[in-house]
Protein backbone atom coordinates (compact mmCIF):
# COMPACT_ATOMS: atom_id res chain seq x y z
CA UNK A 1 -43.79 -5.83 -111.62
CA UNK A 2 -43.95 -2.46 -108.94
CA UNK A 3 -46.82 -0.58 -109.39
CA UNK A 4 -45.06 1.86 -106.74
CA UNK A 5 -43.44 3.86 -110.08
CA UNK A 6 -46.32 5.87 -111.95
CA UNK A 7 -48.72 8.35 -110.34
CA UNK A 8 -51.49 7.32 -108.05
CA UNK A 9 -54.93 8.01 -109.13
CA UNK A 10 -57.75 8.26 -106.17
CA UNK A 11 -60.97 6.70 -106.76
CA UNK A 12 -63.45 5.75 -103.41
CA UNK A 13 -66.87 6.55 -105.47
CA UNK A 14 -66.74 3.84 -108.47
CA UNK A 15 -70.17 2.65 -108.73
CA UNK A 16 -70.46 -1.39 -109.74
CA UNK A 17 -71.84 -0.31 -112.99
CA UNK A 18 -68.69 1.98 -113.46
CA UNK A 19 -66.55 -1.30 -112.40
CA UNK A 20 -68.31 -3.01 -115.00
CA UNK A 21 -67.90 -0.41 -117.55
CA UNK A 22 -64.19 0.21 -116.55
CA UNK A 23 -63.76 -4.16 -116.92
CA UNK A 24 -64.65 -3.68 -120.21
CA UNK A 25 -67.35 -6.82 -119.37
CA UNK A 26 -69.21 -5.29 -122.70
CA UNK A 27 -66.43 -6.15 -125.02
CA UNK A 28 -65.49 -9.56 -123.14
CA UNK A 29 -69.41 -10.60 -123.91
CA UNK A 30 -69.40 -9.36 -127.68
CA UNK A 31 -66.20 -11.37 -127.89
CA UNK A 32 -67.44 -14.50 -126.17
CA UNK A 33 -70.34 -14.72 -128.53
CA UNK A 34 -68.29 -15.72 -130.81
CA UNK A 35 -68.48 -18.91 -129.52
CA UNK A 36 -71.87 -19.08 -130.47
CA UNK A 37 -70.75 -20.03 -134.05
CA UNK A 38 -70.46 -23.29 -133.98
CA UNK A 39 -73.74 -23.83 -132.52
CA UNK A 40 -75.12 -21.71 -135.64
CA UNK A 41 -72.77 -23.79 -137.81
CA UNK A 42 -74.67 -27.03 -136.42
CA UNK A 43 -77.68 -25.80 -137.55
CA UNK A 44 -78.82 -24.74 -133.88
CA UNK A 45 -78.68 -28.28 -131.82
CA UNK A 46 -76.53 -29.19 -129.62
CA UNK A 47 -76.96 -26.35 -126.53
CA UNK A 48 -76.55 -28.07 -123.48
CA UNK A 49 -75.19 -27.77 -119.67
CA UNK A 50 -71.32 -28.58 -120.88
CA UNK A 51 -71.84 -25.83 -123.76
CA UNK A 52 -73.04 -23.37 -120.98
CA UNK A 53 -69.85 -24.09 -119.22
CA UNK A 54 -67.65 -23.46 -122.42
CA UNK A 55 -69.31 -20.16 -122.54
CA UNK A 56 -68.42 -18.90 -119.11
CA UNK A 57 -65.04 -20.08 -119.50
CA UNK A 58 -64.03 -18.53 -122.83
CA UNK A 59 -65.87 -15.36 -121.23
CA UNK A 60 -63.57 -15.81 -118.04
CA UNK A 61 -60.59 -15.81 -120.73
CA UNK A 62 -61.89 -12.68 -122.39
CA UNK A 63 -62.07 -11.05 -118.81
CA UNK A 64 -58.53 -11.98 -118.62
CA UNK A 65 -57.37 -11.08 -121.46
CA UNK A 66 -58.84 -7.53 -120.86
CA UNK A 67 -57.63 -7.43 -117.22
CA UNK A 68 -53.81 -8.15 -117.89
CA UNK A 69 -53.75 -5.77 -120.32
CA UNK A 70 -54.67 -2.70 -118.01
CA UNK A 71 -51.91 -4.61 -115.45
CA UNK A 72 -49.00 -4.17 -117.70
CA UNK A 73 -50.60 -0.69 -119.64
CA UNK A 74 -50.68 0.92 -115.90
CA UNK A 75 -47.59 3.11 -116.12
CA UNK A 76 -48.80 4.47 -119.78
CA UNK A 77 -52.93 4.85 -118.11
CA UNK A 78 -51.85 7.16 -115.47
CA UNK A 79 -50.49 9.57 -118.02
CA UNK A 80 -53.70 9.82 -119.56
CA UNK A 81 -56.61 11.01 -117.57
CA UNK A 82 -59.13 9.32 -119.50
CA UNK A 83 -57.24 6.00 -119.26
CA UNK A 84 -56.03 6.99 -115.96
CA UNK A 85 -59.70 7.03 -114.45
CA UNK A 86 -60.61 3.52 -116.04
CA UNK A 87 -57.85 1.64 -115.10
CA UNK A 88 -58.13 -0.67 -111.58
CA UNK A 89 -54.47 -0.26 -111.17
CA UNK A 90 -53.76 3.15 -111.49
CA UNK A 91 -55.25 3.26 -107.98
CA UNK A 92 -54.54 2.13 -105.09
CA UNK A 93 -58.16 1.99 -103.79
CA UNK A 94 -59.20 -0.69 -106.48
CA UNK A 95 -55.44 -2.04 -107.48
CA UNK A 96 -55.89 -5.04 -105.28
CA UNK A 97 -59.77 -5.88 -106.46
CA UNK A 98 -57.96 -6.02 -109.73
CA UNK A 99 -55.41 -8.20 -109.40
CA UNK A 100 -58.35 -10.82 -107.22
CA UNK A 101 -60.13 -10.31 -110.76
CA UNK A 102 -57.08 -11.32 -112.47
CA UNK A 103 -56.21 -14.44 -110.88
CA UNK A 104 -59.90 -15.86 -110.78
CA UNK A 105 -60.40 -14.89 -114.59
CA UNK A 106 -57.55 -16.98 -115.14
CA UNK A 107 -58.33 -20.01 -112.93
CA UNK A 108 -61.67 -19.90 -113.68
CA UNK A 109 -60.60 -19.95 -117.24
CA UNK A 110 -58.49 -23.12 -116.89
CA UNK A 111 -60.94 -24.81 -114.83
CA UNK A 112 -64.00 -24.32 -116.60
CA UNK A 113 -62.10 -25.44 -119.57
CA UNK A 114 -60.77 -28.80 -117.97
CA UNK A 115 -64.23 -29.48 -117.12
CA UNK A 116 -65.59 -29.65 -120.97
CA UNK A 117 -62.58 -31.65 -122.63
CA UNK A 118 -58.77 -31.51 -122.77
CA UNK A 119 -59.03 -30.22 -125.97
CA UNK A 120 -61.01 -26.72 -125.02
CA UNK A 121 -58.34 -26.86 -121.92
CA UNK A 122 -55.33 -26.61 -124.57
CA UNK A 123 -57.54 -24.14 -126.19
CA UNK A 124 -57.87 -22.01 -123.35
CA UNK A 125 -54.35 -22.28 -122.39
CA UNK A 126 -52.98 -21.27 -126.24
CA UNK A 127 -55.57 -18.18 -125.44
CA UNK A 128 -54.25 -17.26 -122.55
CA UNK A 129 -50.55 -17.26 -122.65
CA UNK A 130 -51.65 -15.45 -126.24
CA UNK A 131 -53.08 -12.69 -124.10
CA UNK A 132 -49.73 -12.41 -121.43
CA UNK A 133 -47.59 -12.02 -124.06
CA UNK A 134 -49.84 -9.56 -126.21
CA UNK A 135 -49.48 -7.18 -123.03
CA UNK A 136 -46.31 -8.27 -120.78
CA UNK A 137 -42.60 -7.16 -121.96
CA UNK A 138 -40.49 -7.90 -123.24
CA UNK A 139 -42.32 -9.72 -125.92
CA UNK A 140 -45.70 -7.40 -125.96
CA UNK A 141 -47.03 -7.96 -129.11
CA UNK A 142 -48.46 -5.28 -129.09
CA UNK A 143 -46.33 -3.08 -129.71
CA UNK A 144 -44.02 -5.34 -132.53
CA UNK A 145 -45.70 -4.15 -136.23
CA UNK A 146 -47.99 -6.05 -137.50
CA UNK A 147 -47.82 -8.76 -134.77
CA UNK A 148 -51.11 -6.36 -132.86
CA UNK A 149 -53.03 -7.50 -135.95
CA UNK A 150 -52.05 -10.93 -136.26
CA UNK A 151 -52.92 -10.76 -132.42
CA UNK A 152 -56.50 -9.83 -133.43
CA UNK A 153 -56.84 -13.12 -135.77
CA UNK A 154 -55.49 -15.31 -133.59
CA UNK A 155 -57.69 -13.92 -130.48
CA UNK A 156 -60.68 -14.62 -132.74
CA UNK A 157 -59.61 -17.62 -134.47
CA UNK A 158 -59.27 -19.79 -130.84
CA UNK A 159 -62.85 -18.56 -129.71
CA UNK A 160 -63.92 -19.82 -133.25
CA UNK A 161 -61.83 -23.33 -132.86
CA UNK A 162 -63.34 -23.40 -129.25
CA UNK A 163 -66.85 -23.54 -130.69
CA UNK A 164 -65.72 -25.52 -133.85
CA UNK A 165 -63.88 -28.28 -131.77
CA UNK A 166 -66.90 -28.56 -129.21
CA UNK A 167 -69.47 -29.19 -131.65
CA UNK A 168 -67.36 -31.00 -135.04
CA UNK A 169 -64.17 -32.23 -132.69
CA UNK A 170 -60.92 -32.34 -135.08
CA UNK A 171 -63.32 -33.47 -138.12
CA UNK A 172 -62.37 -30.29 -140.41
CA UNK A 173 -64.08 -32.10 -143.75
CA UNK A 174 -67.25 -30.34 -141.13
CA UNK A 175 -65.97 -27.30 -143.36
CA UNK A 176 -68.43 -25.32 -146.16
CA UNK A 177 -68.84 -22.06 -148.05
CA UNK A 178 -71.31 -20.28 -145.09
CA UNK A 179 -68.54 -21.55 -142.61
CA UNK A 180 -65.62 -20.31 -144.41
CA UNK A 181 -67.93 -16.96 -145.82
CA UNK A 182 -68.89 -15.86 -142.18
CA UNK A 183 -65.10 -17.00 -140.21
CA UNK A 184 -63.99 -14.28 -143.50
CA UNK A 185 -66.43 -11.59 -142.47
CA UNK A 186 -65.92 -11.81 -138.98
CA UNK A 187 -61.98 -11.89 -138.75
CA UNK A 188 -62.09 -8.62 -141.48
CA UNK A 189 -64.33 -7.09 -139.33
CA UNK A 190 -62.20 -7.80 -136.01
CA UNK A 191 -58.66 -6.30 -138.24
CA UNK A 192 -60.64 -3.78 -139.41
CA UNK A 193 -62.12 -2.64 -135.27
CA UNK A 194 -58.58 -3.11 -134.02
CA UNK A 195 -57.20 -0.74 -137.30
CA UNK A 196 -60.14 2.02 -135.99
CA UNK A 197 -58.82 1.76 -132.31
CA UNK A 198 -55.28 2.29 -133.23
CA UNK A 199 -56.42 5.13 -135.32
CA UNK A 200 -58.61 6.49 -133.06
CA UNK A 201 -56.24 6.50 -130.40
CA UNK A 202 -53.09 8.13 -132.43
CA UNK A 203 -52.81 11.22 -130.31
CA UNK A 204 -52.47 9.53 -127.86
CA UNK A 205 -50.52 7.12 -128.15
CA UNK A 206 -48.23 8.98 -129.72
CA UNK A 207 -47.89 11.10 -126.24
CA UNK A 208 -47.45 7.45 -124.60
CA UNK A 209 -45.02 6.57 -127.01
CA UNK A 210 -46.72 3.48 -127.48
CA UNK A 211 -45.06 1.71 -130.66
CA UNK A 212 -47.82 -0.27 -132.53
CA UNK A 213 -48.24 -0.57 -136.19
CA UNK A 214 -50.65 2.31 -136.82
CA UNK A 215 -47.87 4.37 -135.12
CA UNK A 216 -45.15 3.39 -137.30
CA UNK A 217 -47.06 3.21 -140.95
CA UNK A 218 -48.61 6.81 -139.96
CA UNK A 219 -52.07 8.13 -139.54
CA UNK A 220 -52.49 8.77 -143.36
CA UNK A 221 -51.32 5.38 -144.84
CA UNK A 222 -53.48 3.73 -141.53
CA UNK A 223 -56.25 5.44 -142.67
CA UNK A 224 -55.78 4.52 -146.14
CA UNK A 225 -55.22 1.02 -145.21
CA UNK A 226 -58.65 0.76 -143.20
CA UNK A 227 -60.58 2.56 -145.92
CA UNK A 228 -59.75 -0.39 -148.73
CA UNK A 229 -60.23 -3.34 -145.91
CA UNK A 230 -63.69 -1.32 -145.81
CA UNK A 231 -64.44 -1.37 -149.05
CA UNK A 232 -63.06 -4.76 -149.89
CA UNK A 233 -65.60 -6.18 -146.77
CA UNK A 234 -68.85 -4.93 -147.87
CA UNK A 235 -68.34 -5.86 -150.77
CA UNK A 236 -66.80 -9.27 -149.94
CA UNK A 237 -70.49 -9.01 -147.29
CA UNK A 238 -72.71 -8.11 -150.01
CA UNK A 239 -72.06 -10.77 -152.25
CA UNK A 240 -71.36 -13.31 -150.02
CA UNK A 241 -75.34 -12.33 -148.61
CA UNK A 242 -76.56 -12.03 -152.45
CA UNK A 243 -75.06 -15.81 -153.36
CA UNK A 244 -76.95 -16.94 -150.73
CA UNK A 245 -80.02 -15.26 -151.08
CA UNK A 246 -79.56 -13.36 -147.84
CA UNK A 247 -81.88 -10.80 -149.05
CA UNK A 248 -82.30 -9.06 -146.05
CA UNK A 249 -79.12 -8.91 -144.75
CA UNK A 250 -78.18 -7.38 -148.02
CA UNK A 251 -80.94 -4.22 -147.21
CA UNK A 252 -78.72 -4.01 -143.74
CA UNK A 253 -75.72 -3.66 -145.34
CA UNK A 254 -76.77 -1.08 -148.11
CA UNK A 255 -78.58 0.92 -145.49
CA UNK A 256 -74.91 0.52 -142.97
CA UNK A 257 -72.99 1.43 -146.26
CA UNK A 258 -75.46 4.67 -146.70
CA UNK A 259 -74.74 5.97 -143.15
CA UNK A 260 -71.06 6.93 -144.31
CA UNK A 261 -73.15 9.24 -147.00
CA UNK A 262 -75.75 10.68 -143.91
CA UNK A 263 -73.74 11.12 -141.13
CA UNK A 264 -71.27 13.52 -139.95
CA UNK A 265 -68.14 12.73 -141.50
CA UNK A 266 -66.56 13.13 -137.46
CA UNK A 267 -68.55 10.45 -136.57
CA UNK A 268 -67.30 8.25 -139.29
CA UNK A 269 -65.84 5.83 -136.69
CA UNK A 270 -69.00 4.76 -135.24
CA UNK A 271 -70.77 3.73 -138.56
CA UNK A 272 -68.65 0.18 -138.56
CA UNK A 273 -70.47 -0.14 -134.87
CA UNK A 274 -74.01 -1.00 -136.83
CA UNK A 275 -72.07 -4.16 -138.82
CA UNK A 276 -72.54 -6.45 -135.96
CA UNK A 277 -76.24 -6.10 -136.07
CA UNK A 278 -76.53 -7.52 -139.43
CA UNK A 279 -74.21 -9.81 -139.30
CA UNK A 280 -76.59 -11.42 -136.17
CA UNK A 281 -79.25 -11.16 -138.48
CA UNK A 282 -77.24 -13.18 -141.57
CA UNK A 283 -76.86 -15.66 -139.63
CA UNK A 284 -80.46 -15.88 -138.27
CA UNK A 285 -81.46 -15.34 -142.16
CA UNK A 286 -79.37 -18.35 -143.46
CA UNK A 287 -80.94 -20.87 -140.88
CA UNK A 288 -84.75 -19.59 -141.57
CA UNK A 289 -85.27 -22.53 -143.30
CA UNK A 290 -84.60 -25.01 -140.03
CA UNK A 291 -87.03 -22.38 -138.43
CA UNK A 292 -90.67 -23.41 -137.41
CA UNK A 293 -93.42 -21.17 -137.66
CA UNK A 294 -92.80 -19.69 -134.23
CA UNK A 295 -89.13 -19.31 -134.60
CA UNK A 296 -90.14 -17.24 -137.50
CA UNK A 297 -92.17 -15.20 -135.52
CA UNK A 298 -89.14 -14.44 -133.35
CA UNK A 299 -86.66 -14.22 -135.78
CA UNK A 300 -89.25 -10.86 -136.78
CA UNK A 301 -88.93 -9.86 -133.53
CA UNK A 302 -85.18 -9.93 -133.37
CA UNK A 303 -84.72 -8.00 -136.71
CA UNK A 304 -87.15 -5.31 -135.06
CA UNK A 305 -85.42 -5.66 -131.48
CA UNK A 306 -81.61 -5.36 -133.83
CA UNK A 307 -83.16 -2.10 -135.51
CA UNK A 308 -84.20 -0.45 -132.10
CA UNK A 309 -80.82 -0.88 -130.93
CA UNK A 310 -79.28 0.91 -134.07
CA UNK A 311 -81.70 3.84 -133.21
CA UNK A 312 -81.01 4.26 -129.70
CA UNK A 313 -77.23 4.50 -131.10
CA UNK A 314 -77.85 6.67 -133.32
CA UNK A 315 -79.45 9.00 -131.13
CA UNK A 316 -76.48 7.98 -128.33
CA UNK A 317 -73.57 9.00 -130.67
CA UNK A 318 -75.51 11.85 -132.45
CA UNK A 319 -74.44 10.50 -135.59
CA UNK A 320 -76.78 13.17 -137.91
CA UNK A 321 -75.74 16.03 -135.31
CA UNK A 322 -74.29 18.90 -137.73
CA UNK A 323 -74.26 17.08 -141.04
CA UNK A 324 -71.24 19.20 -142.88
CA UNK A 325 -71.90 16.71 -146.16
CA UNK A 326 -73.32 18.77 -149.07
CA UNK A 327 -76.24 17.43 -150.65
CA UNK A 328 -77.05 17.74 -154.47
């Protein structure tokens, strides 16, 4: 694919924090810990050297994923200044560092992969060529309705099988209610992020004529769509947490369902941003009772450390900044 055919965007000050930022390396971490499940799932044992590798690997993937994406979105970027600035290649100062980044995300990816077992390897590969043809014509999934969501499960759903395999191999009788209760919460969650993007992005993408499914159903009926999957997840969430005695996880998610009464209703969008916070802290919650005394201790310490972070995003998104919602 020429890269010759869309404007040429300038950039010789990108810091390595703004290369970082611009990878998206956030996201490709958040979605990597998902392979921390099945080590949760095997009631924390089982971390070793060949784990650590399986971590990098699926990371590596991620990166890929991510990277690809901007490859083939390039032409579409460069009409967008926002997208324009972030994307490697719409420049030709960082074009080439992106496609270096692309090839060893991928190799690495495979490598790593063949190192742990032939069964991650397959794993990896399924992820991978998932990725290409989420992005790459003329299949792009993403841009075939409802095949961008199904993308989202199945992104999710090989991370998860990564960790499951690694830990249970093809045993699936490994299966229970907290496995299948948390794989629900998490894959409604990741619909219900790539639903807010979409929706979030409209304008946009409109301008781009990208052709997704939030484009086609509408902003409205999108809108509508996210609002019951919200609905039908905290409270899926909430008594999933109260059958379990998950008692405070269940505080979390009253307190993340009260923001949407608090905040601005503009900043409605960032209010599903707090979920992952207690859904690290379910998890933590569920296994207290494999804790020892000190593990306690820092479990404590996390559910402090999780609420500072929710402050210091608060305060980052202003989310109380000119409250329009009428009180009483």
């Amino acid at each position: 694919m020429s890269n010759s055919s869309y404007p040429l965007f300038h950039s010789h000050d990108r810091s390595t924090i703004q290369l970082l930022n611009d990878l998206r390396l956030s996201y490709a971490v958040v979605s990597t810990g998902l392979i921390l499940l099945g080590f949760f799932w095997n009631n924390l044992t089982g971390f070793d050297w060949q784990y650590v590798v399986l971590i990098v690997g699926i990371f590596s993937a991620n990166v890929f994923m991510f990277v690809v994406n901007d490859f083939y979105d390039a032409p579409h970027d460069s009409k967008d200044p926002v997208k324009r600035a972030r994307n490697l290649f719409c420049s030709p100062d960082t074009r080439k560092l992106g496609k270096v980044i692309l090839y060893a995300s991928l190799c690495l990816s495979l490598f790593l992969g063949a190192i742990v077992s032939s069964s991650i390897l397959l794993i990896i590969v399924l992820f991978n060529l998932l990725a290409f043809f989420y992005s790459a014509p003329p299949v792009k999934l993403r841009n075939r309705l409802y095949w961008d969501w199904i993308f989202v499960f199945l992104w999710k759903t090989l991370i998860i099988a990564a960790s499951y395999v690694y830990f249970f191999g093809m045993d699936l009788s490994a299966g229970n209610s907290f496995i299948y209760g948390t794989l629900t919460i998490i894959l409604l969650l990741s619909l219900i992020s790539q639903l807010d993007n979409q929706i979030r992005d409209f304008k946009v993408d409109k301008t781009n004529n990208t052709n997704h499914s939030v484009q086609r159903m509408g902003h409205k009926r999108s809108s509508l769509l996210k609002l019951v999957l919200l609905i039908f997840f905290f409270a899926f969430s909430f008594m999933f947490c109260y059958l379990l005695d998950l008692y405070i996880t269940m505080i979390l998610i009253l307190v993340n369902i009260s923001l949407y009464y608090f905040v601005n209703p503009s900043k409605y969008s960032h209010v599903p941003e707090f979920i992952s916070i207690w859904i690290v802290v379910l998890f933590l919650e569920y296994f207290t009772t494999f804790f020892s005394h000190r593990q306690l201790l820092l479990f404590s310490a996390w559910i402090i450390v999780m609420v500072c972070i929710a402050v210091i995003h608060v305060k980052r998104t202003n989310l109380f900044k000119d409250r329009t919602r009428l009180i009483g």
